[in-house]
N, C-alpha and C. Protein backbone atom coordinates (compact mmCIF):
# COMPACT_ATOMS: atom_id res chain seq x y z
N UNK A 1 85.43 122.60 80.96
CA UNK A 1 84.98 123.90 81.36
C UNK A 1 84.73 124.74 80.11
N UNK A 2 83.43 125.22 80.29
CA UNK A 2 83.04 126.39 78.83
C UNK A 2 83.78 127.61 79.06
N UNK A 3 84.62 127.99 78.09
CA UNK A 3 85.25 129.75 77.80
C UNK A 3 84.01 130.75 77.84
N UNK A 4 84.18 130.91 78.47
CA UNK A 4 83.02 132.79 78.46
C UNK A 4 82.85 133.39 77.39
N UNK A 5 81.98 133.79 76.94
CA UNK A 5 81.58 134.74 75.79
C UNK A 5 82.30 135.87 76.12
N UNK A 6 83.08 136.33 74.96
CA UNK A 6 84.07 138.18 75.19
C UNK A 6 83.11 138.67 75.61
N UNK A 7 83.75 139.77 76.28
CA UNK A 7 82.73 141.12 76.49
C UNK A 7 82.98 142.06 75.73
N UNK A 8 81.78 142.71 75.05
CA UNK A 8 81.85 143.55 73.92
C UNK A 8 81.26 145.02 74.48
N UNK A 9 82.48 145.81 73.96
CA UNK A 9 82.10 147.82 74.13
C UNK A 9 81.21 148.08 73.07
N UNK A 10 79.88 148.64 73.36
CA UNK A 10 78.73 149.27 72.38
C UNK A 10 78.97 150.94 72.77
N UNK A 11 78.60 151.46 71.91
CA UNK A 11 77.63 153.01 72.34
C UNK A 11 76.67 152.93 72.84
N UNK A 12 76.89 153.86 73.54
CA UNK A 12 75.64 153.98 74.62
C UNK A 12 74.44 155.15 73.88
N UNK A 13 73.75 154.20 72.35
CA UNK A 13 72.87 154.85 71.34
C UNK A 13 71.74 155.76 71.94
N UNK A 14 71.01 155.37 73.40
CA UNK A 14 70.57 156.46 74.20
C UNK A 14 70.34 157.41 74.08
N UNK A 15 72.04 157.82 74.16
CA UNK A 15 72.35 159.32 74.55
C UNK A 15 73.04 159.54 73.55
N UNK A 16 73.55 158.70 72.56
CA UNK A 16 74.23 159.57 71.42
C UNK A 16 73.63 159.67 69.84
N UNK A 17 71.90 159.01 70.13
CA UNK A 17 71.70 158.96 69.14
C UNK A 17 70.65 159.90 68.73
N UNK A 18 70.51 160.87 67.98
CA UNK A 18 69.13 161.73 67.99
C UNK A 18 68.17 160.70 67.27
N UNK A 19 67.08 159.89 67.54
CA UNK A 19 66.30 159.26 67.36
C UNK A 19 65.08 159.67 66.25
N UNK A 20 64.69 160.83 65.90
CA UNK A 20 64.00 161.49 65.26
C UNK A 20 64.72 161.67 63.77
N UNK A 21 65.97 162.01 64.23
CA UNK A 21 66.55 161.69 62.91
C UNK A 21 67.12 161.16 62.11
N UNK A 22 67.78 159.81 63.29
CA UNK A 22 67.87 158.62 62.64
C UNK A 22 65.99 157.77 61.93
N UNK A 23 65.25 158.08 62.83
CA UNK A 23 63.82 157.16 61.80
C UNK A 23 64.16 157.66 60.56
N UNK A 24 64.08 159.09 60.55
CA UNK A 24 64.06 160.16 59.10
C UNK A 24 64.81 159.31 58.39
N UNK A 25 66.22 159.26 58.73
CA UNK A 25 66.99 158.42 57.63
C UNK A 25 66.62 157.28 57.04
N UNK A 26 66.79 156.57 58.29
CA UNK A 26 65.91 154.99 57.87
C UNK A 26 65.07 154.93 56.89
N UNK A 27 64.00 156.12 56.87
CA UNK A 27 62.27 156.02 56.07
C UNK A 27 63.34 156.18 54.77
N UNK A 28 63.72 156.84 54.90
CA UNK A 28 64.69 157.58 53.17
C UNK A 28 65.51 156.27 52.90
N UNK A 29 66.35 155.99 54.10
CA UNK A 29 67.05 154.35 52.85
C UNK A 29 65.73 153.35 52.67
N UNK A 30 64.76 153.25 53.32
CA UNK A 30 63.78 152.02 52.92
C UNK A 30 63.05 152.63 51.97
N UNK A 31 63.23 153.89 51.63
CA UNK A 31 62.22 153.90 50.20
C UNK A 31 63.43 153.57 49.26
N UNK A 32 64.86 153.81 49.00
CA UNK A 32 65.35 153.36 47.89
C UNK A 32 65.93 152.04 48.03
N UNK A 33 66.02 150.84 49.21
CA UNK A 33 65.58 149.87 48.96
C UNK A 33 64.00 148.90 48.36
N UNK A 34 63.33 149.83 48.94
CA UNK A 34 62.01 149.76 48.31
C UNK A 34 61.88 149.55 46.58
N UNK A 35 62.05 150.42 45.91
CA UNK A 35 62.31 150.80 44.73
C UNK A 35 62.81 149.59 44.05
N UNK A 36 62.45 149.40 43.07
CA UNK A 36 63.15 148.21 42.11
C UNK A 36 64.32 148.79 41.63
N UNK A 37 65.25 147.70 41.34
CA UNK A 37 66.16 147.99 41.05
C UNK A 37 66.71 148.44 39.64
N UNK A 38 65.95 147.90 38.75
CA UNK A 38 65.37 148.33 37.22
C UNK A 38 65.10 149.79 37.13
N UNK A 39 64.57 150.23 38.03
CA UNK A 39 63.69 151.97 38.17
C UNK A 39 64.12 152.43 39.00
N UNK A 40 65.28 152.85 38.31
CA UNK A 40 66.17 153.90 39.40
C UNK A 40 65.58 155.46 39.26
N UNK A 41 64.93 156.32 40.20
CA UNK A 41 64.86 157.45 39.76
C UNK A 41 65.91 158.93 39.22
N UNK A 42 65.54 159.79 39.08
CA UNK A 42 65.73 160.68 38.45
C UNK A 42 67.44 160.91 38.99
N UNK A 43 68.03 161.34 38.15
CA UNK A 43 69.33 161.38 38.49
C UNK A 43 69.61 162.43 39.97
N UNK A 44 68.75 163.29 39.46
CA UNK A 44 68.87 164.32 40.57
C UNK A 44 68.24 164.23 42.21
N UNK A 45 67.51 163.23 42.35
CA UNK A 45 66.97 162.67 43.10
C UNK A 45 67.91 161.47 43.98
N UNK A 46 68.58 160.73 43.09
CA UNK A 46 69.96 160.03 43.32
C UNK A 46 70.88 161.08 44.37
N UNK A 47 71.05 161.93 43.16
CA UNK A 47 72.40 162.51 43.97
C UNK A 47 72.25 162.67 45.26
N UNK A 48 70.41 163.82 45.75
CA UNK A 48 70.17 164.27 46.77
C UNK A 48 70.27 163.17 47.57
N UNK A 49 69.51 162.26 47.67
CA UNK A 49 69.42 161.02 48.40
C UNK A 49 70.66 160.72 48.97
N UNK A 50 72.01 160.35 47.83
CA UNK A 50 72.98 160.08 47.88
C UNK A 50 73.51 161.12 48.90
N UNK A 51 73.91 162.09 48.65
CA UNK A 51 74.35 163.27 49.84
C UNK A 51 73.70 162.99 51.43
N UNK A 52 72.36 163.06 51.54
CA UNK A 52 71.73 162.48 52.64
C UNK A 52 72.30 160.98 53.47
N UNK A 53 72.37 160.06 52.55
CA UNK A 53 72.39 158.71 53.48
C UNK A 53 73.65 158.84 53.47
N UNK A 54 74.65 159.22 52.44
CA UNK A 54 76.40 159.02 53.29
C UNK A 54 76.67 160.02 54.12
N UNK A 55 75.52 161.54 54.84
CA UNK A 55 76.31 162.01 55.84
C UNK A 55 76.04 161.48 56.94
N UNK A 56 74.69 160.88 56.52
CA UNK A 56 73.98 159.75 57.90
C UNK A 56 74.85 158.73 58.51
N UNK A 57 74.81 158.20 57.16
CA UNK A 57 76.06 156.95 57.53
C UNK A 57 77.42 157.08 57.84
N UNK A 58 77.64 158.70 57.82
CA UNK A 58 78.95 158.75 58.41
C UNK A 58 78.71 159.09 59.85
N UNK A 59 77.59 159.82 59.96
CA UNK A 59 77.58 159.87 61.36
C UNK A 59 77.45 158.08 62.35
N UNK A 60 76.41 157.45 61.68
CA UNK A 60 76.70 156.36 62.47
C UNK A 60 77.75 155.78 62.71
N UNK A 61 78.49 155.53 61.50
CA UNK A 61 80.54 155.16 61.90
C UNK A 61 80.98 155.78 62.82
N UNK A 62 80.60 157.12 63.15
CA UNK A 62 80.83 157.79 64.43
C UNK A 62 80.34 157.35 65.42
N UNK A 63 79.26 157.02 65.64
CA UNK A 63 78.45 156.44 67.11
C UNK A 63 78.95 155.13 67.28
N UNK A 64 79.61 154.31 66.08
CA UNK A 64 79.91 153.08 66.29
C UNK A 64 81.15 152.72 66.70
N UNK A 65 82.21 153.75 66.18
CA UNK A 65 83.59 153.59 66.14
C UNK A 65 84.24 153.10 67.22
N UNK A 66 83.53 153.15 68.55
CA UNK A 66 84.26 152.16 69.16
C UNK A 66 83.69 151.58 69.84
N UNK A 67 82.91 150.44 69.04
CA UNK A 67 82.42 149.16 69.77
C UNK A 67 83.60 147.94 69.39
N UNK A 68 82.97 147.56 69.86
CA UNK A 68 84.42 146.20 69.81
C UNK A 68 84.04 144.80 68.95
N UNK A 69 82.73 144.71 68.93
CA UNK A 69 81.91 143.36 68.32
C UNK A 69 82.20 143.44 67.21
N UNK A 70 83.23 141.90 66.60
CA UNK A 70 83.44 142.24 65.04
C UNK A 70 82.54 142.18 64.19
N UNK A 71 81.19 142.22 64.41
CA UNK A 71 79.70 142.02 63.22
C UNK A 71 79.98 144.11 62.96
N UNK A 72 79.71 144.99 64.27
CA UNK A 72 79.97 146.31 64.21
C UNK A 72 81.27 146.91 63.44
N UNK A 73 82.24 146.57 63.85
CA UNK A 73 83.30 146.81 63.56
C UNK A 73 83.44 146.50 61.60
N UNK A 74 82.78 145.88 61.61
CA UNK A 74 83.01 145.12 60.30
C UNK A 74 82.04 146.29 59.63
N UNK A 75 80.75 146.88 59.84
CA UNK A 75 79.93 147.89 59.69
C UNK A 75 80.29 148.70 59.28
N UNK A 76 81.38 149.14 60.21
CA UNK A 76 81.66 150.65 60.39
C UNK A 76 82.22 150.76 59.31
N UNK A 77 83.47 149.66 58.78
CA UNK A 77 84.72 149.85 58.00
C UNK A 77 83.96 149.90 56.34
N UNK A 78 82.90 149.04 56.45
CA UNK A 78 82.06 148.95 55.03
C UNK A 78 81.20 150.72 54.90
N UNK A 79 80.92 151.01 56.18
CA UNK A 79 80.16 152.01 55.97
C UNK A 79 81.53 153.24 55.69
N UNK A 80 82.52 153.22 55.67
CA UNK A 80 83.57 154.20 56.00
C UNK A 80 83.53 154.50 54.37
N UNK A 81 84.06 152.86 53.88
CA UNK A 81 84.45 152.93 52.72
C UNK A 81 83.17 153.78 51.59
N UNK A 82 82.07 153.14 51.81
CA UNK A 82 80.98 153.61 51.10
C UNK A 82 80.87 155.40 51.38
N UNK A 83 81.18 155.68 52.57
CA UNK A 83 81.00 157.35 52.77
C UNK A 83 82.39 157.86 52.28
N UNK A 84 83.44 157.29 51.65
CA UNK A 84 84.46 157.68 50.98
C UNK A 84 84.48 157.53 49.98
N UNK A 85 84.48 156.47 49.40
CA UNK A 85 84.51 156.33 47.62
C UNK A 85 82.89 157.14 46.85
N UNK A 86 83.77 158.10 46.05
CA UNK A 86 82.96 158.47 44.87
C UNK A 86 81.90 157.34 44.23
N UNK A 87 80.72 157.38 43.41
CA UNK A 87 80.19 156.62 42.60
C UNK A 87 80.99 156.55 41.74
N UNK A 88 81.80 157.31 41.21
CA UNK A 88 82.69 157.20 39.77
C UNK A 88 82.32 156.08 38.46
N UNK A 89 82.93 156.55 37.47
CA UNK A 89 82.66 155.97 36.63
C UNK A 89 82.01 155.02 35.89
N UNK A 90 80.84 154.60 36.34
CA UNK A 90 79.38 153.60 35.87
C UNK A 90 78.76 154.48 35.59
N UNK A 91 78.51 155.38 35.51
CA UNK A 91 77.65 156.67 35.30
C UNK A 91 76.28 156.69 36.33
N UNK A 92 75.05 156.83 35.69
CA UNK A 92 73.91 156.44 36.20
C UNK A 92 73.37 155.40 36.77
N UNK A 93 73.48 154.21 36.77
CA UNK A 93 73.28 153.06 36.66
C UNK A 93 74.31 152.62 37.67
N UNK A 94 75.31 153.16 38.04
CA UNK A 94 76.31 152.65 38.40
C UNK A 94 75.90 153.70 40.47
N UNK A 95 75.52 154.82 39.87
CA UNK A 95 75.16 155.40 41.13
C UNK A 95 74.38 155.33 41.48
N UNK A 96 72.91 154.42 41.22
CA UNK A 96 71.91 154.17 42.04
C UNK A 96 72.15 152.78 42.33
N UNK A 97 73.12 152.23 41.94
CA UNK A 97 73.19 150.48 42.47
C UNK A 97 73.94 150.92 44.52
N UNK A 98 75.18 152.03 44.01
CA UNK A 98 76.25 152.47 45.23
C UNK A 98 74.81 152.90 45.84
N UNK A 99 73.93 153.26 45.75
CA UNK A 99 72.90 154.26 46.72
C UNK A 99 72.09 153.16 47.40
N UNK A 100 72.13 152.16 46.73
CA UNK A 100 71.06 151.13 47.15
C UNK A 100 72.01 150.40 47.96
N UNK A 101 73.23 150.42 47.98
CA UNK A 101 74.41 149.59 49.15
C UNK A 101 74.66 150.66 50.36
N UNK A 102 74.38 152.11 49.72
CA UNK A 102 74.39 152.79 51.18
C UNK A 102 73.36 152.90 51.93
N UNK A 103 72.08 152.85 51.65
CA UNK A 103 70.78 152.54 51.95
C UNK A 103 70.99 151.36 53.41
N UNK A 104 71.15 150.25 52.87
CA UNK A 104 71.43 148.91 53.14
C UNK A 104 72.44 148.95 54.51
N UNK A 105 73.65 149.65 54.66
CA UNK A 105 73.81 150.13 55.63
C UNK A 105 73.90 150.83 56.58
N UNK A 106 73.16 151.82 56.20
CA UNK A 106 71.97 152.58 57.10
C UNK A 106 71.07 151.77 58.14
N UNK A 107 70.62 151.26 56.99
CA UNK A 107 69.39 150.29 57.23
C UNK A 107 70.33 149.13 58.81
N UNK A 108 71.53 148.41 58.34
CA UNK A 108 71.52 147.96 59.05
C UNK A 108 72.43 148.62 60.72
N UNK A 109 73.06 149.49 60.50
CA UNK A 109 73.70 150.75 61.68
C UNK A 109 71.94 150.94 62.28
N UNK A 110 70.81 150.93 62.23
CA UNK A 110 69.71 151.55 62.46
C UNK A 110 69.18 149.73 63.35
N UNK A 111 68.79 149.39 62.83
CA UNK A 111 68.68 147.96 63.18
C UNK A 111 69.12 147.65 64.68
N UNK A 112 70.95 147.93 63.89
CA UNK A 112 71.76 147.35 65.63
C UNK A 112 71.00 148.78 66.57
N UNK A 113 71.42 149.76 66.08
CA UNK A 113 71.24 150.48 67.43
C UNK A 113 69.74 150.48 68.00
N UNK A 114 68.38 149.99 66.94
CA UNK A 114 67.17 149.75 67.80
C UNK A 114 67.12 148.44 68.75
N UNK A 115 68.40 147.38 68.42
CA UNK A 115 68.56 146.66 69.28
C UNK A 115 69.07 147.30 70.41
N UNK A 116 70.48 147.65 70.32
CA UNK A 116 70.95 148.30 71.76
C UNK A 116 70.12 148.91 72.47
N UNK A 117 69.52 149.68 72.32
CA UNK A 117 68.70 150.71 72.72
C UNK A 117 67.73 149.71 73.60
N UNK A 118 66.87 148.48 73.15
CA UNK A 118 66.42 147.43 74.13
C UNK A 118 66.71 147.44 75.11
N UNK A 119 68.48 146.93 74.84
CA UNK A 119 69.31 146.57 75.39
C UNK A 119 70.07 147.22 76.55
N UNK A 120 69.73 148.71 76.96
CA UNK A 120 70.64 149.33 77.12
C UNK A 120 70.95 149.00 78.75
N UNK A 121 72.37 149.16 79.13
CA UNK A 121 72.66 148.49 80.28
C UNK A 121 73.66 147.33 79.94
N UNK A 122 73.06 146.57 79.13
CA UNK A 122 73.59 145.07 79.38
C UNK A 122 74.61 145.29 78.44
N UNK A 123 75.66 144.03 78.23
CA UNK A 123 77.07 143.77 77.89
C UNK A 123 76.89 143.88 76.57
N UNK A 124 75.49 143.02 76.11
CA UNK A 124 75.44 143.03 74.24
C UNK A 124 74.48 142.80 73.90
N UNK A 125 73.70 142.96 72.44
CA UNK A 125 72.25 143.30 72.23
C UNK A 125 71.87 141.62 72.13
């Protein structure tokens, strides 16, 4: 006899997600994944960016926080850490590499929830 696939708790991204401003985000982490990694821009451009995608990405840890699927769960805790730790000490170089890892999970919090959103109704995307 085959074991059943768990059943996994999502957000219901629908209704909790403002959609207009998650694309916004998205367009903003895919231009600094875009970007080579050699040609980091202007420091000040960093920072702004930087301020932008970790309040984003903290909001998604919020929309995510209680799904149950450990691929999400595993998300959230990477995205927690990244919207907590400082760039500190690499200087320049060191804060557009952290910007290009918060990008990245943006990118992928955006992903799952254009899946769910397919999905919506059913047990899992």
């Amino acid at each position: 006899m085959r074991a059943e696939a768990p059943v996994h708790r999502w957000p219901d991204v629908g209704r909790m997600v403002d959609w207009r401003s998650a694309d916004a985000l998205v367009l903003t982490a895919d231009s600094v994944l875009n970007r080579a990694v050699e040609a980091p821009p202007a420091r000040e451009l960093v920072e702004e960016r930087s301020r932008r995608l970790r309040r984003g990405l903290g909001e998604w840890c919020e929309v995510f926080a209680g799904a149950t699927h450990p691929g999400a769960r595993a998300l959230v805790r990477a995205g927690r850490r990244r919207v907590s730790r400082p760039e500190g000490g690499g200087g320049e170089e060191n804060a557009w590499l952290v910007l290009r890892q918060v990008a990245a999970l943006v990118r992928g919090f955006h992903d799952l929830a254009v899946r769910l959103r397919g999905h919506e109704g059913a047990e899992s995307p």
